[in-house]
C-alpha atoms as a PDB file:
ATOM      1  CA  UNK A   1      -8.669  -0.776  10.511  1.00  0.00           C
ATOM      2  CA  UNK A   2      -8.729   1.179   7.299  1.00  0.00           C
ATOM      3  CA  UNK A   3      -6.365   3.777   9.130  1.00  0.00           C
ATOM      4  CA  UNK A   4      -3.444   1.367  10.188  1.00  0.00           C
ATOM      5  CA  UNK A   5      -3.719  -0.129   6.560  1.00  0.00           C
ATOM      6  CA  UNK A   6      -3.526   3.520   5.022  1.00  0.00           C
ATOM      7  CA  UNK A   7      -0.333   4.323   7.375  1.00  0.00           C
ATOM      8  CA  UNK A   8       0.916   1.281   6.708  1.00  0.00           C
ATOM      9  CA  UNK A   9       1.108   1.366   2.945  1.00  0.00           C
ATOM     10  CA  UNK A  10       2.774   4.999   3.608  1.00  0.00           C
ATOM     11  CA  UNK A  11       5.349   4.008   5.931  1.00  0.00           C
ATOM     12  CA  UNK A  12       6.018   1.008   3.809  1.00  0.00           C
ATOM     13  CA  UNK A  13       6.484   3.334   0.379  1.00  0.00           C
ATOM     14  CA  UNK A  14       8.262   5.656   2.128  1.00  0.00           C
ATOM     15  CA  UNK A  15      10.572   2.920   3.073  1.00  0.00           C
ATOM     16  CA  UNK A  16      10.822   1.578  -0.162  1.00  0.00           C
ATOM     17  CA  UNK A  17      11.764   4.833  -1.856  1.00  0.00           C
ATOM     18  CA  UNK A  18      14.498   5.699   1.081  1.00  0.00           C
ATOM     19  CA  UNK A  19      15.691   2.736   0.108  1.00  0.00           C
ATOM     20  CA  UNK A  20      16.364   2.827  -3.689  1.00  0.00           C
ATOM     21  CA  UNK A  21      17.620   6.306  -3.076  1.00  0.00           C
ATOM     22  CA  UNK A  22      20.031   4.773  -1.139  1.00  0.00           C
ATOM     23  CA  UNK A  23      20.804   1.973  -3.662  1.00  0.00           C
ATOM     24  CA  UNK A  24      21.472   4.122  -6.114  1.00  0.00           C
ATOM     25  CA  UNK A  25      24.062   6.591  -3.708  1.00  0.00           C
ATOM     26  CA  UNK A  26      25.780   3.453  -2.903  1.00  0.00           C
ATOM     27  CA  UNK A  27      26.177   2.259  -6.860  1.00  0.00           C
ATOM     28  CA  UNK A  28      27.528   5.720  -7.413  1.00  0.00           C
ATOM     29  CA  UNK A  29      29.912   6.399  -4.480  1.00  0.00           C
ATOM     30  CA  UNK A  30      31.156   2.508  -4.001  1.00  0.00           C
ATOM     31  CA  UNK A  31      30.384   0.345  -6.525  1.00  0.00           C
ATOM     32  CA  UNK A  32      32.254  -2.853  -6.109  1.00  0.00           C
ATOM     33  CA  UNK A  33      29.393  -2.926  -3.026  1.00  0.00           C
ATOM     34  CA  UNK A  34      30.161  -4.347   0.365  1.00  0.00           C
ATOM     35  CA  UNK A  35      29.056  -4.418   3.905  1.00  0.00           C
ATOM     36  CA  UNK A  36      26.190  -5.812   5.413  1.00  0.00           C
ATOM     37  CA  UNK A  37      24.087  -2.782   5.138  1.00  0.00           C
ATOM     38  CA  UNK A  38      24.440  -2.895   1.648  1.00  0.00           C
ATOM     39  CA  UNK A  39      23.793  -6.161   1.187  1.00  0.00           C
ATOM     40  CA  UNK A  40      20.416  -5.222   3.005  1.00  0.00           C
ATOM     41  CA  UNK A  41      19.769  -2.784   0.808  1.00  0.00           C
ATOM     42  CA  UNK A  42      20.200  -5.007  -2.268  1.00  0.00           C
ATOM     43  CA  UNK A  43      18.678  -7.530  -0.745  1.00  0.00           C
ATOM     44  CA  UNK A  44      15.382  -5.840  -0.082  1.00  0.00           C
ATOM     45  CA  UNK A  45      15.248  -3.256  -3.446  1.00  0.00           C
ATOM     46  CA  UNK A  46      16.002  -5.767  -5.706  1.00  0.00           C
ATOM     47  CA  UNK A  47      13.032  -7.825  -5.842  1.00  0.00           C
ATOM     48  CA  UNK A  48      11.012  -4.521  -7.135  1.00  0.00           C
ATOM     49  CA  UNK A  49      13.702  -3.504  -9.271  1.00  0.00           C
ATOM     50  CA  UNK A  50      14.135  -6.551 -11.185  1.00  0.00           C
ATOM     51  CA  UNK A  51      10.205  -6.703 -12.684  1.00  0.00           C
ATOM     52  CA  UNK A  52      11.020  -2.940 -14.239  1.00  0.00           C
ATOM     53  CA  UNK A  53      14.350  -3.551 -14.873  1.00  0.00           C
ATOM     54  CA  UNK A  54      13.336  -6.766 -17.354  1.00  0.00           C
ATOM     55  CA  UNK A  55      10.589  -4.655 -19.158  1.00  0.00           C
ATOM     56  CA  UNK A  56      12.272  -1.717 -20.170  1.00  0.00           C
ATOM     57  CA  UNK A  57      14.976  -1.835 -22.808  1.00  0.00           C
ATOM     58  CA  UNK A  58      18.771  -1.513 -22.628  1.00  0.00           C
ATOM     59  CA  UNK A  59      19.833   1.952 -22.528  1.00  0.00           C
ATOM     60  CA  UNK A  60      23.340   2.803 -23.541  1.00  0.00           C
ATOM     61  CA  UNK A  61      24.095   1.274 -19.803  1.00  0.00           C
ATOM     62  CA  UNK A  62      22.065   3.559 -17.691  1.00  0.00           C
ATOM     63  CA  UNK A  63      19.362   1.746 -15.117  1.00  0.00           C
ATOM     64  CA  UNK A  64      16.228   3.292 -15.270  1.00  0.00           C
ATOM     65  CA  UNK A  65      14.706   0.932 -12.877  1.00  0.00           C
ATOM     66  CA  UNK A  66      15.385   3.015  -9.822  1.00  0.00           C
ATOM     67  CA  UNK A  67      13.850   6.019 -11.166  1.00  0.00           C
ATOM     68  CA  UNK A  68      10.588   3.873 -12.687  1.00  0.00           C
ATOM     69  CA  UNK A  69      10.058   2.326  -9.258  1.00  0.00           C
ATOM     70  CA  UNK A  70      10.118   5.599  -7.125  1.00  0.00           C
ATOM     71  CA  UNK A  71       8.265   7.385  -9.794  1.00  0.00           C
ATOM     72  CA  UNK A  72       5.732   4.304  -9.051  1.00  0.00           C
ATOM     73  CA  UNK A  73       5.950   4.899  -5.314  1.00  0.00           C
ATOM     74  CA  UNK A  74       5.246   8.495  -5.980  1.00  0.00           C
ATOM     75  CA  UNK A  75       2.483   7.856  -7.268  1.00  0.00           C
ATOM     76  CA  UNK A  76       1.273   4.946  -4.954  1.00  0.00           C
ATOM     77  CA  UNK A  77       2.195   7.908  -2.178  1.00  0.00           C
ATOM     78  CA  UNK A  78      -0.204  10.369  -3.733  1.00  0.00           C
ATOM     79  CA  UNK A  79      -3.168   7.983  -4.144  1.00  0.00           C
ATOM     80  CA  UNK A  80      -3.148   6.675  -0.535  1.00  0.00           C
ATOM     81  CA  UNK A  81      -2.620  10.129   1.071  1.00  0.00           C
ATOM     82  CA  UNK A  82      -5.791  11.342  -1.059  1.00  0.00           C
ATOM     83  CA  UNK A  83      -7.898   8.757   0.774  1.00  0.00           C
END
């Protein structure tokens, strides 16, 4: 059991971190957004984006959030694989 839960929580940051990378192409290369796969990826980042994103300050208009969350993920990463 502890196995599927440990490759689940992997799989699932791995995900995660795919996914804000690709947020964060998207809000650089087309920013005015569109398409359903972007809506997805909105969609499904922005619920761990928005907790960061509302405790760190306002930064001359630069989003940290993305790089806070994967850092976070990192992290998360490295602690599961060491068990």
């Amino acid at each position: 059991m502890t196995v599927v839960l440990i490759t689940f929580i992997k799989l699932l940051s791995t995900l995660l971190w795919v996914l804000i990378l690709a947020r964060v192409l998207i809000s650089w290369t087309n920013p005015r957004g569109g398409g359903p796969v972007t809506a997805f990826v909105y969609q499904f980042t922005e619920p761990i984006l928005a907790p960061i994103r509302r405790l760190l300050p306002p930064t001359s208009g630069i989003d940290w959030s993305p790089l806070i969350a994967m850092l976070i993920l990192s992290v998360v990463s490295r602690v599961v694989y060491a068990l």
